[in-house]
N, C-alpha and C. Protein backbone atom coordinates (compact mmCIF):
# COMPACT_ATOMS: atom_id res chain seq x y z
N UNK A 1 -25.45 -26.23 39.92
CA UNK A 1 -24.18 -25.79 40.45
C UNK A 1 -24.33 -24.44 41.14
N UNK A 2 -25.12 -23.13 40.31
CA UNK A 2 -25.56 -22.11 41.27
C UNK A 2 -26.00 -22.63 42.88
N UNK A 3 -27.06 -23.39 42.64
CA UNK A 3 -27.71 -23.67 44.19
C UNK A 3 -26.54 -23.75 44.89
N UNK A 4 -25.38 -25.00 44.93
CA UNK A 4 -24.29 -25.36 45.57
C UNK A 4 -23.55 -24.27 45.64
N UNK A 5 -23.22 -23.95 45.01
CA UNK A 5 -22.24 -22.36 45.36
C UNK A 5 -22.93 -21.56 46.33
N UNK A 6 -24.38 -21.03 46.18
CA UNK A 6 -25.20 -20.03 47.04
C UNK A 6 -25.18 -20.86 48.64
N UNK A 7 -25.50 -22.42 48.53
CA UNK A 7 -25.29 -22.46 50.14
C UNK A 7 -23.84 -22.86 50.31
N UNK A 8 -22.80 -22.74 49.48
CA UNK A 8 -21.15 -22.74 49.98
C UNK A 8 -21.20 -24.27 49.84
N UNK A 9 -21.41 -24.68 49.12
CA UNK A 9 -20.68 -26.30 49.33
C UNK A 9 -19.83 -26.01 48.16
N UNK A 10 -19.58 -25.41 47.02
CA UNK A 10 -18.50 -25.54 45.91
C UNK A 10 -18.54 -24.36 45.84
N UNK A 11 -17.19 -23.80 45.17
CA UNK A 11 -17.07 -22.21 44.80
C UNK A 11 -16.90 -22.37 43.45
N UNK A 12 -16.59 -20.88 42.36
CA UNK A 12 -16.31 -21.05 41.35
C UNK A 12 -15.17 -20.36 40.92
N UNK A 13 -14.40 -20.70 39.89
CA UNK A 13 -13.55 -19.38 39.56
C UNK A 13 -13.41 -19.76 37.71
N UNK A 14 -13.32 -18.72 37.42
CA UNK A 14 -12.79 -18.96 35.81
C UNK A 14 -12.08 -19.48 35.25
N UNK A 15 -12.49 -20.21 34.56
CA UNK A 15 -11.69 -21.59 33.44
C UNK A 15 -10.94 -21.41 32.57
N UNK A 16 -9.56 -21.95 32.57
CA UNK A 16 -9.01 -21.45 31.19
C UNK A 16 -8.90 -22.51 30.35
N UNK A 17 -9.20 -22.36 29.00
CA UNK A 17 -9.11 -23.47 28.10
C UNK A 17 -8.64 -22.96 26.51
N UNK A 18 -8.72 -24.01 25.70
CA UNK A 18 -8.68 -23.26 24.44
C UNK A 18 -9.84 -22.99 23.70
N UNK A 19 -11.35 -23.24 24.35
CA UNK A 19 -11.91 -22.76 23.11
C UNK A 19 -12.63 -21.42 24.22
N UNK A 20 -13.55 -20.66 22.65
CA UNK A 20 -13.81 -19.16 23.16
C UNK A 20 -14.79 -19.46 24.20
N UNK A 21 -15.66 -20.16 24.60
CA UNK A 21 -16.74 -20.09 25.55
C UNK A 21 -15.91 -19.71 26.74
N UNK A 22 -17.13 -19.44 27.33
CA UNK A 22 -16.51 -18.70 28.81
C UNK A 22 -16.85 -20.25 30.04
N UNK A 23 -15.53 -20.09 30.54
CA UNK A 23 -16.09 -21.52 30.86
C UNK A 23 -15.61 -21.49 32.90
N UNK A 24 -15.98 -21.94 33.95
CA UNK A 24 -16.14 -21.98 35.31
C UNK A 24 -16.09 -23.22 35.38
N UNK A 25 -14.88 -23.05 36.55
CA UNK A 25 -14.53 -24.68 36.97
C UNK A 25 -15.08 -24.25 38.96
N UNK A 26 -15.94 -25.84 38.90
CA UNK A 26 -15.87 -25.75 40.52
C UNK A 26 -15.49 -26.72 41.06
N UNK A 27 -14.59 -26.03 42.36
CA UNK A 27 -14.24 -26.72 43.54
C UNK A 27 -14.86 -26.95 44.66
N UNK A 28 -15.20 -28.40 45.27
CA UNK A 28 -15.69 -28.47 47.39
C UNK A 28 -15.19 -27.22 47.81
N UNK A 29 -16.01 -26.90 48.93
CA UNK A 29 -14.93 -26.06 49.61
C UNK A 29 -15.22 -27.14 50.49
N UNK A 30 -14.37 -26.62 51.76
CA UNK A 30 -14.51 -27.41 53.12
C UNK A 30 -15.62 -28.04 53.38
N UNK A 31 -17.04 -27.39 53.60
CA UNK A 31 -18.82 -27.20 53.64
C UNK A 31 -18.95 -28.70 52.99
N UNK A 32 -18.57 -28.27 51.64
CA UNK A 32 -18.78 -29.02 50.48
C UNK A 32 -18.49 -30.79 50.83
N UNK A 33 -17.14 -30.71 51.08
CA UNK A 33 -16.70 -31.84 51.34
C UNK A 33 -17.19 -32.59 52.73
N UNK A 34 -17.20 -31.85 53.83
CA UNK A 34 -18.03 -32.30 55.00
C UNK A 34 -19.65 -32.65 54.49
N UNK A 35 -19.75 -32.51 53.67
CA UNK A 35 -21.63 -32.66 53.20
C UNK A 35 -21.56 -33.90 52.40
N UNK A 36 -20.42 -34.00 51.57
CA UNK A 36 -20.24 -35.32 50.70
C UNK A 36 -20.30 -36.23 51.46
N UNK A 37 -18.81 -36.20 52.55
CA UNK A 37 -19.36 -37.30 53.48
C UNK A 37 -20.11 -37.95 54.39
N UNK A 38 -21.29 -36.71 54.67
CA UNK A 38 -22.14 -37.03 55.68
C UNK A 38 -23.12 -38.03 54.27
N UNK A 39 -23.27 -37.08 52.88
CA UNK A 39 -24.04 -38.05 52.50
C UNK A 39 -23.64 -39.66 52.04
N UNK A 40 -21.88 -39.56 51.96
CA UNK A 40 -21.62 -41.55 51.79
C UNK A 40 -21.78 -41.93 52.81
N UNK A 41 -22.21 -41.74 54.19
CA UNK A 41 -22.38 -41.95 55.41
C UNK A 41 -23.98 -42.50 55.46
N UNK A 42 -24.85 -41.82 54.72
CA UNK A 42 -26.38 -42.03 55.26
C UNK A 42 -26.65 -43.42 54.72
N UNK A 43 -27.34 -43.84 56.25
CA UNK A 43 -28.13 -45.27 56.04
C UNK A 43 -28.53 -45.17 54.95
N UNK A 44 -28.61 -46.68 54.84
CA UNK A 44 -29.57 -46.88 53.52
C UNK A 44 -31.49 -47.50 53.94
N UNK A 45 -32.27 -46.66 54.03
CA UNK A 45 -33.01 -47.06 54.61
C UNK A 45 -34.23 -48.22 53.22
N UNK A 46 -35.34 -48.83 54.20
CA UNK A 46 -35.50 -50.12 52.87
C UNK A 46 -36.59 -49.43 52.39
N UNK A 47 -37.35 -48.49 53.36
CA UNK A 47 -38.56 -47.59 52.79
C UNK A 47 -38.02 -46.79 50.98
N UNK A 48 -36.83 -46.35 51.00
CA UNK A 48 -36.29 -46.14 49.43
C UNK A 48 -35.45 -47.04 48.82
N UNK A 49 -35.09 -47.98 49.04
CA UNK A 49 -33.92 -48.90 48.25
C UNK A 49 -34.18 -49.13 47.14
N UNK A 50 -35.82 -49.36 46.82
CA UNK A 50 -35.77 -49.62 45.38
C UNK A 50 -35.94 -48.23 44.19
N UNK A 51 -36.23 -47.40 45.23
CA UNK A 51 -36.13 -45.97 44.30
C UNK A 51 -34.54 -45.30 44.45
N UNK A 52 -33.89 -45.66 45.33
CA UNK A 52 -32.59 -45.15 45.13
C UNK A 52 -31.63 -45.66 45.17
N UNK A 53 -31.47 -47.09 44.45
CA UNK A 53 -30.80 -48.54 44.22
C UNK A 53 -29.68 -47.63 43.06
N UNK A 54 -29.87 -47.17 42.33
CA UNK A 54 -28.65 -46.35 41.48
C UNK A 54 -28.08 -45.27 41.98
N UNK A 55 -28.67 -44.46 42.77
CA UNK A 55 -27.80 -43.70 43.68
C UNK A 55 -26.76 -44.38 44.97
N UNK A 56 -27.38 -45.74 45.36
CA UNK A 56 -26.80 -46.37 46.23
C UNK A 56 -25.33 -47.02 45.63
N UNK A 57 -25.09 -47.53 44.19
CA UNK A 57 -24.57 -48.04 43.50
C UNK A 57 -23.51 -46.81 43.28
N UNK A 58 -24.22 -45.16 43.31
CA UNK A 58 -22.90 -44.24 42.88
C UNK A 58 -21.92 -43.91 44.07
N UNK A 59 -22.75 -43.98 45.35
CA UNK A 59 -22.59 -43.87 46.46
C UNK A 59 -21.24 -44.35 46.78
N UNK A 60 -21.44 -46.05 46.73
CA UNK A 60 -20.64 -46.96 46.25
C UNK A 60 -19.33 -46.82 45.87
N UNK A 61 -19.81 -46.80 44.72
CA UNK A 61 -18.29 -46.04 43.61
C UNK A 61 -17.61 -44.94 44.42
N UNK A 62 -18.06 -43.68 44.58
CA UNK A 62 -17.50 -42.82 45.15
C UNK A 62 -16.50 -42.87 46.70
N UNK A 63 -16.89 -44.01 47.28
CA UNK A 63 -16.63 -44.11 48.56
C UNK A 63 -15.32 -45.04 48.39
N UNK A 64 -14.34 -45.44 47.11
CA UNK A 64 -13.42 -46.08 46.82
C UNK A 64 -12.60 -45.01 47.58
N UNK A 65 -12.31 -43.98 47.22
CA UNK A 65 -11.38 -42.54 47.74
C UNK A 65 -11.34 -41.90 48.76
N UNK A 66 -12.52 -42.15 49.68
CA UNK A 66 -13.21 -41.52 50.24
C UNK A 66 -13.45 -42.18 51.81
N UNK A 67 -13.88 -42.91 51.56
CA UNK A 67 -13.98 -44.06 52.87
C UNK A 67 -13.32 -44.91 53.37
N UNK A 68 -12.99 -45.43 54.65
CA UNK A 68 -12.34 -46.43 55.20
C UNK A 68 -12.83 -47.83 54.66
N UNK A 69 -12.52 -48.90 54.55
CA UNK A 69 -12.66 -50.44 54.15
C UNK A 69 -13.74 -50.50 55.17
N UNK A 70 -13.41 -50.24 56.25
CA UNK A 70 -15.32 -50.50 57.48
C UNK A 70 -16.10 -49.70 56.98
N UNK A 71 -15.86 -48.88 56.68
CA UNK A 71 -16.89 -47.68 56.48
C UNK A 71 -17.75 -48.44 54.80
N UNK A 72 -16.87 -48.74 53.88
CA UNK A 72 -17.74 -49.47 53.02
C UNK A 72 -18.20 -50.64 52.83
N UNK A 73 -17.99 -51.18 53.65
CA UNK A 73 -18.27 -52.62 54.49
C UNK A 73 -19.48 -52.53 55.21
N UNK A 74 -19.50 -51.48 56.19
CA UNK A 74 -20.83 -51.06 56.48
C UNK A 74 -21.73 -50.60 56.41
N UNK A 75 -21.59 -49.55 55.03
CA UNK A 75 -22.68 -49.44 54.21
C UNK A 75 -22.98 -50.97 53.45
N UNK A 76 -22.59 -51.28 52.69
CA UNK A 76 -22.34 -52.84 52.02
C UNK A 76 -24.06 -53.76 52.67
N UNK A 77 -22.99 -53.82 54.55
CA UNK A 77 -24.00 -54.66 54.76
C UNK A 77 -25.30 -53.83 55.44
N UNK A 78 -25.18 -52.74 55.35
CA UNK A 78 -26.84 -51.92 55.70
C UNK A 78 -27.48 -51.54 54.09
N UNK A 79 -26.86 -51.89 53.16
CA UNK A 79 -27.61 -51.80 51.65
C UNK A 79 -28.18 -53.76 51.15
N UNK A 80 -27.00 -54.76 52.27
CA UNK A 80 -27.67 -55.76 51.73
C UNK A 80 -28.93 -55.77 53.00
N UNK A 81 -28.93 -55.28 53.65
CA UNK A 81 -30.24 -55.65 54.98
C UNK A 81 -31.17 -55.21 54.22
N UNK A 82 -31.14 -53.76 53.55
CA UNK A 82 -32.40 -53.21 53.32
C UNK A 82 -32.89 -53.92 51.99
N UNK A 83 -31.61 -54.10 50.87
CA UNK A 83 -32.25 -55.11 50.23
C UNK A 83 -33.42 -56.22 50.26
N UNK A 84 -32.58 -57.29 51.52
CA UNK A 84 -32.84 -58.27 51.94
C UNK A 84 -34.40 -58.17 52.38
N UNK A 85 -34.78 -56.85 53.04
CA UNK A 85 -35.86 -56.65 53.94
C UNK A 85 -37.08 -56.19 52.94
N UNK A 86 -36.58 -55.66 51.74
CA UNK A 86 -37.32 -54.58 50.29
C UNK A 86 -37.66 -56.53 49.64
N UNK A 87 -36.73 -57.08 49.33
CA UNK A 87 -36.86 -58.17 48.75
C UNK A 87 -38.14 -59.23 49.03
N UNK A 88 -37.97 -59.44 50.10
CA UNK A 88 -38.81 -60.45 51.14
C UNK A 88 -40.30 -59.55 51.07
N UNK A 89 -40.38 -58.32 51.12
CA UNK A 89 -41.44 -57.93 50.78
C UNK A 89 -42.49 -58.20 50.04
N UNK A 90 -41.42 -58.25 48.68
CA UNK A 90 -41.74 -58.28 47.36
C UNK A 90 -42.07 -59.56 47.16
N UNK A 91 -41.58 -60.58 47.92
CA UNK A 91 -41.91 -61.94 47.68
C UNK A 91 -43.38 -61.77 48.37
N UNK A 92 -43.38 -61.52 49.69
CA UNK A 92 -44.55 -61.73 50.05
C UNK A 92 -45.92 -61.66 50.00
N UNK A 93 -45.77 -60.01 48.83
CA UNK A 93 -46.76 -59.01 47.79
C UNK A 93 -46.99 -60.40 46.48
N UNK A 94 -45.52 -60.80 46.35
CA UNK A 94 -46.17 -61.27 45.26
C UNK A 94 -46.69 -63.18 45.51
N UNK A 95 -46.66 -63.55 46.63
CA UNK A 95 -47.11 -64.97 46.83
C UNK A 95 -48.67 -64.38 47.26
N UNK A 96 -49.68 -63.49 47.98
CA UNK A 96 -50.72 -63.33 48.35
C UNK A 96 -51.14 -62.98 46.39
N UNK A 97 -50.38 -62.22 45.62
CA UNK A 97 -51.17 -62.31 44.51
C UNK A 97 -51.21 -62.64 43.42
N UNK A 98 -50.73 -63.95 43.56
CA UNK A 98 -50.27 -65.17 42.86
C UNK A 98 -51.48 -65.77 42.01
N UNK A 99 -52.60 -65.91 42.65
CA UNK A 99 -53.71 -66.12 42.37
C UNK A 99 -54.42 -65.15 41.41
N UNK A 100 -54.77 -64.03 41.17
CA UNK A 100 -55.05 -63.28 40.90
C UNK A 100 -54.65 -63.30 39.22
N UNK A 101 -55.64 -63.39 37.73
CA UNK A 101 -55.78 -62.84 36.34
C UNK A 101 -55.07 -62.06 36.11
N UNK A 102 -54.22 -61.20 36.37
CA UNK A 102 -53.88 -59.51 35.86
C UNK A 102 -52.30 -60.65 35.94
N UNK A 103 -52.07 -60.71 34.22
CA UNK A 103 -50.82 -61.47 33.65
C UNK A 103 -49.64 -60.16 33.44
N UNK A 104 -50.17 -59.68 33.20
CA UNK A 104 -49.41 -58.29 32.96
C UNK A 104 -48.42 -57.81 33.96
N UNK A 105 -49.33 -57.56 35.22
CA UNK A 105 -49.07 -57.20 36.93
C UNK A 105 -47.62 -58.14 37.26
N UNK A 106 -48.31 -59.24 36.45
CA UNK A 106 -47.68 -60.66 37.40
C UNK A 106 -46.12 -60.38 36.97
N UNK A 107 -46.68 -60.39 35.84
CA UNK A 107 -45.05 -60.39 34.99
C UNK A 107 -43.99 -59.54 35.18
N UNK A 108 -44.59 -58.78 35.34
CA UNK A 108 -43.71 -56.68 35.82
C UNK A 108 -43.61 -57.37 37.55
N UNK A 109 -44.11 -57.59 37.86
CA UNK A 109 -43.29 -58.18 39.35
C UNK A 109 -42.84 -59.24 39.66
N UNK A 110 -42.81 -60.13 38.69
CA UNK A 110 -41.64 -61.22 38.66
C UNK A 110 -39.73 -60.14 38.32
N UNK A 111 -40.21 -59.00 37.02
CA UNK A 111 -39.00 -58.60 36.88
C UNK A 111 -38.51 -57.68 37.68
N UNK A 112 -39.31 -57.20 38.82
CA UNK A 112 -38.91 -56.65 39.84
C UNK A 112 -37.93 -57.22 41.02
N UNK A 113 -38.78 -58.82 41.16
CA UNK A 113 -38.35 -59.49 41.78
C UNK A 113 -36.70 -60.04 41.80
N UNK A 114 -36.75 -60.15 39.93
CA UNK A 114 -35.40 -60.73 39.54
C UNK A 114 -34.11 -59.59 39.64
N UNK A 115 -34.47 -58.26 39.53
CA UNK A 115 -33.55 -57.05 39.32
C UNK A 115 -33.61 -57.19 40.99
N UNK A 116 -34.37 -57.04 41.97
CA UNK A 116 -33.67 -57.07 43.44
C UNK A 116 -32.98 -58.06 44.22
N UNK A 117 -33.20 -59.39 43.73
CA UNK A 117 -32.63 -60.47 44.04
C UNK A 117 -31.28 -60.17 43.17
N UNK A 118 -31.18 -59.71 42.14
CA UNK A 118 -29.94 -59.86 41.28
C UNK A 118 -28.85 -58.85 42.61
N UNK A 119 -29.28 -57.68 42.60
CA UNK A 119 -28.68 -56.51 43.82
C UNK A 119 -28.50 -57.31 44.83
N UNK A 120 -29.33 -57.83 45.65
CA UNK A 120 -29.02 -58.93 46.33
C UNK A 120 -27.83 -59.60 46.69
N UNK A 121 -27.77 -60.48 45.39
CA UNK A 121 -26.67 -61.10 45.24
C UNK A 121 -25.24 -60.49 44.96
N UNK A 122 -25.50 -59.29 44.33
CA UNK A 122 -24.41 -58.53 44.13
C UNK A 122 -23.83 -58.31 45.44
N UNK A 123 -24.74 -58.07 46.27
CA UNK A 123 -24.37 -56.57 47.57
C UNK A 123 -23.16 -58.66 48.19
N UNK A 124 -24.21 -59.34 48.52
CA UNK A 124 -23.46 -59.96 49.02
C UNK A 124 -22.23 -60.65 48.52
N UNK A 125 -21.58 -60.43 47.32
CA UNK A 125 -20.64 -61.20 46.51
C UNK A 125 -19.82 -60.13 46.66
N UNK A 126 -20.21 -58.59 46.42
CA UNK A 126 -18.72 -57.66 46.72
C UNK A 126 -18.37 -57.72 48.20
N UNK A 127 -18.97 -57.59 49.74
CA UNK A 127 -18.91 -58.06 50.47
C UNK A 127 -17.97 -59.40 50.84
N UNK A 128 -18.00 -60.34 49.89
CA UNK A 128 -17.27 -61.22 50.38
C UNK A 128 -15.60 -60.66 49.42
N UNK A 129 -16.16 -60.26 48.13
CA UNK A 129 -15.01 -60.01 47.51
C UNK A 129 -14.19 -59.02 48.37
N UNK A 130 -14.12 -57.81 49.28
CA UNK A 130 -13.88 -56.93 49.83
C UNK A 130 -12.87 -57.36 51.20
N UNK A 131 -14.08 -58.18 51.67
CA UNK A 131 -13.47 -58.63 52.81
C UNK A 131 -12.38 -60.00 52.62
N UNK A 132 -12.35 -60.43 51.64
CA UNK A 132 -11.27 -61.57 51.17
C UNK A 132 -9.57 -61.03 50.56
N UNK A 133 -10.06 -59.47 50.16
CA UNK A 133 -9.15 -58.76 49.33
C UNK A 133 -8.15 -58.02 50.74
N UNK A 134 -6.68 -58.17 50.04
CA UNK A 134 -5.74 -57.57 50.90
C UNK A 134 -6.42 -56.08 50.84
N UNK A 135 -6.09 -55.24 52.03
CA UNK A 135 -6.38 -53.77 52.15
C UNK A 135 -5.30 -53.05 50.90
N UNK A 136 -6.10 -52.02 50.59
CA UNK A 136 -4.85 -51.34 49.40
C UNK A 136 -3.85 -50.27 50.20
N UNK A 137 -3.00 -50.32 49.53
CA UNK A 137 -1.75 -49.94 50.60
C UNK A 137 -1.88 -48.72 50.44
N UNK A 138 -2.83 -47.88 49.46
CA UNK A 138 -3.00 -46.58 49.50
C UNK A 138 -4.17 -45.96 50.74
N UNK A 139 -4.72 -47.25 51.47
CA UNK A 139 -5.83 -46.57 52.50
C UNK A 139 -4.87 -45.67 53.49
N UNK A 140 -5.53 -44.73 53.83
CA UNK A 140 -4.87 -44.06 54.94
C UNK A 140 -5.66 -44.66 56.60
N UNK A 141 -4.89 -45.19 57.22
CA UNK A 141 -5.79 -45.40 58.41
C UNK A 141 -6.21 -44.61 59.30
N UNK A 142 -6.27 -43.31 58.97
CA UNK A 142 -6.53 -42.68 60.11
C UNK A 142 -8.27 -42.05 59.65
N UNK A 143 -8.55 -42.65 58.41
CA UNK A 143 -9.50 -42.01 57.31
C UNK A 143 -10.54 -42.71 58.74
């Protein structure tokens, strides 16, 4: 939270509560909030999807408040591409070493296989759920 305060994305001011600790509540400032959304904004590229598949998922979440219905629609379908593209990989890594003794290997990338195909299927089932669902009457359209 220091770091964020020192380059101005949140400020702090003193907390009031009931117990004795000394306690600091922080707020975005402006900085702050222009930085949030550049980051629910960033592609999802496939070179990290499988290392930042739970950040993509908070991303997600966060962008309920935050984002237009296109705007999470189009992350949606640039998280199922890179999926799709991370996935097919993984198939292809794992049909050349299919052949190959090392049971161990095999096995740890079958459950690789099954946890990205599962995302997979997710990315494309909220996608349809999203786009089937009336808009919520709380979107602002000008977001």
């Amino acid at each position: 939270m220091r770091r964020l305060e020192a380059n101005g994305l949140v400020k702090a001011r003193d907390g009031t509560g009931e117990s004795a600790r000394h306690r600091r509540v922080y707020e975005p400032t402006q900085a702050g909030r222009a930085a949030h959304t550049t980051w629910l904004r960033t592609p999802v590229e496939v070179s990290t999807v499988s290392r930042d598949l739970g950040l993509h998922l908070m991303r997600f979440v966060m962008m309920e408040h935050a984002s237009s219905r296109e705007e999470v629609l189009s992350f949606l379908g640039n998280l199922k591409d890179a999926l799709a593209a991370f996935t097919a990989g993984l198939e292809r890594y794992a049909g050349a070493t299919a052949q190959l003794d090392d049971r161990h290997p095999g096995l740890a990338l079958d459950h690789g296989l099954a946890v990205y195909r599962a995302s997979l299927r997710w990315t494309r089932h909220t996608i349809a759920a999203l786009r089937a669902a009336p808009a919520p009457s709380s979107q602002l359209s000008s977001r």
